[in-house]
Protein backbone atom coordinates (compact mmCIF):
# COMPACT_ATOMS: atom_id res chain seq x y z
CA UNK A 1 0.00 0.00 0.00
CA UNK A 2 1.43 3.66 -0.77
CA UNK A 3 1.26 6.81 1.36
CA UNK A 4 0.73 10.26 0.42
CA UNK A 5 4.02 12.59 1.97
CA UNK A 6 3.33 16.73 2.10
CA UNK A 7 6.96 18.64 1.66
CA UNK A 8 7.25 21.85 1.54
CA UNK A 9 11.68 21.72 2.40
CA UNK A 10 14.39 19.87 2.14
CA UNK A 11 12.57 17.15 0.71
CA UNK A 12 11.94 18.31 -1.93
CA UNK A 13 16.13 18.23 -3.30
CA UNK A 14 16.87 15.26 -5.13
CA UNK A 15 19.65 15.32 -2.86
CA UNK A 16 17.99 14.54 0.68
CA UNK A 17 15.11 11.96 -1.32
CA UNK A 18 17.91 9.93 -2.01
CA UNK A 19 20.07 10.23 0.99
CA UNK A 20 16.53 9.41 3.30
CA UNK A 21 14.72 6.94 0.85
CA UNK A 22 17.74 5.27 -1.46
CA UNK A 23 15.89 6.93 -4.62
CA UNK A 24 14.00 9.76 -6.41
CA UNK A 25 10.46 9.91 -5.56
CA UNK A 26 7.04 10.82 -7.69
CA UNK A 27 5.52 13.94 -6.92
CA UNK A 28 3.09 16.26 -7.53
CA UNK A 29 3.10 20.10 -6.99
CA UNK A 30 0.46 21.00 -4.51
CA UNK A 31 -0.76 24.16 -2.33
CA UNK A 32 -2.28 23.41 1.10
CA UNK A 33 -4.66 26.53 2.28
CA UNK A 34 -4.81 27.56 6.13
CA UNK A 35 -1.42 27.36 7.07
CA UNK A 36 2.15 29.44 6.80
CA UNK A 37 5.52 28.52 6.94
CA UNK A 38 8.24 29.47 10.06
CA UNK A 39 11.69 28.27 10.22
CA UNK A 40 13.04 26.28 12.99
CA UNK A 41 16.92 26.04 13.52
CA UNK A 42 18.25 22.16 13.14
CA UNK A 43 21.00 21.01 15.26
CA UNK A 44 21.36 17.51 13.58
CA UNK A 45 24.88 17.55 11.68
CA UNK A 46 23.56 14.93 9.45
CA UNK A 47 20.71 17.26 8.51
CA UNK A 48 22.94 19.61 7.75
CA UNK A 49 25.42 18.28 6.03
CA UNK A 50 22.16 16.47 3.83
CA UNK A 51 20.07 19.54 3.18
CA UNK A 52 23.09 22.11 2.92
CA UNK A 53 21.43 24.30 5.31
CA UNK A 54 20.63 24.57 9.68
CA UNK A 55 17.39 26.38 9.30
CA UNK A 56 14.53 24.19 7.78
CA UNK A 57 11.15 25.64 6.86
CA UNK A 58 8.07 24.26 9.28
CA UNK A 59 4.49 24.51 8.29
CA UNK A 60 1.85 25.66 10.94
CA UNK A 61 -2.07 25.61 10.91
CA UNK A 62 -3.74 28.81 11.03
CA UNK A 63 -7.11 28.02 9.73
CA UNK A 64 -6.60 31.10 8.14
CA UNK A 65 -8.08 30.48 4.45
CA UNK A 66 -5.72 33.72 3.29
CA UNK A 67 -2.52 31.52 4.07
CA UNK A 68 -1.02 28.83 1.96
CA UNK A 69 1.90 27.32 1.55
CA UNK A 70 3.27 25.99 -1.71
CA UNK A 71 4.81 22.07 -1.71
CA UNK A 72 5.04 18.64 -3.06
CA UNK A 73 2.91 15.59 -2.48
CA UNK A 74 5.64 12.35 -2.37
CA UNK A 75 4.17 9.04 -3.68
CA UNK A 76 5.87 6.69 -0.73
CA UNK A 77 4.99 2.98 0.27
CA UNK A 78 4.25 2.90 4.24
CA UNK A 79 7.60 1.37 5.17
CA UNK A 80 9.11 4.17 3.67
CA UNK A 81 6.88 6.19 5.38
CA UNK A 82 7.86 4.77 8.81
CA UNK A 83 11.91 5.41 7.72
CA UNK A 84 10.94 9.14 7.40
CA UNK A 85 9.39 9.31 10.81
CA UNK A 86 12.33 7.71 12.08
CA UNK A 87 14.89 10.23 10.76
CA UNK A 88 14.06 13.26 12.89
């Protein structure tokens, strides 16, 4: 069975999809409505080294229907799924 994966970051590099899943993943360009982006500061050399970069956008409901934030739907099978929640 495949899962659906929202990025709006560092995921989104061909870079970090193939350092965290071993290969380029299928996408589709989406924009999610009631939320905004903040960045929060990473501390994980790995992360940093991967992405190139120690601040890393986060997206935050506001139920605000004036917000949106602009990203990419990942076609993933659930074990990958379960790797990504195991990376942060």
């Amino acid at each position: 069975m495949n899962a659906k994966l929202f990025s709006h970051g560092t995921l989104q590099q061909e870079k970090v999809q193939i350092s965290t899943f071993k290969r380029k993943l299928k996408s589709t360009q989406v924009v999610i409505v009631g939320y905004r982006l903040s960045m929060l500061e990473i501390k994980n050399a790995n992360a940093i080294v991967t992405s190139g970069k120690n601040q890393h956008p986060i997206v935050k409901f506001t139920g605000d229907k004036s917000g949106d934030v602009a990203g990419t739907v990942f076609e993933i099978t659930e074990t990958e799924l379960l790797m990504a929640m195991n990376t942060r």
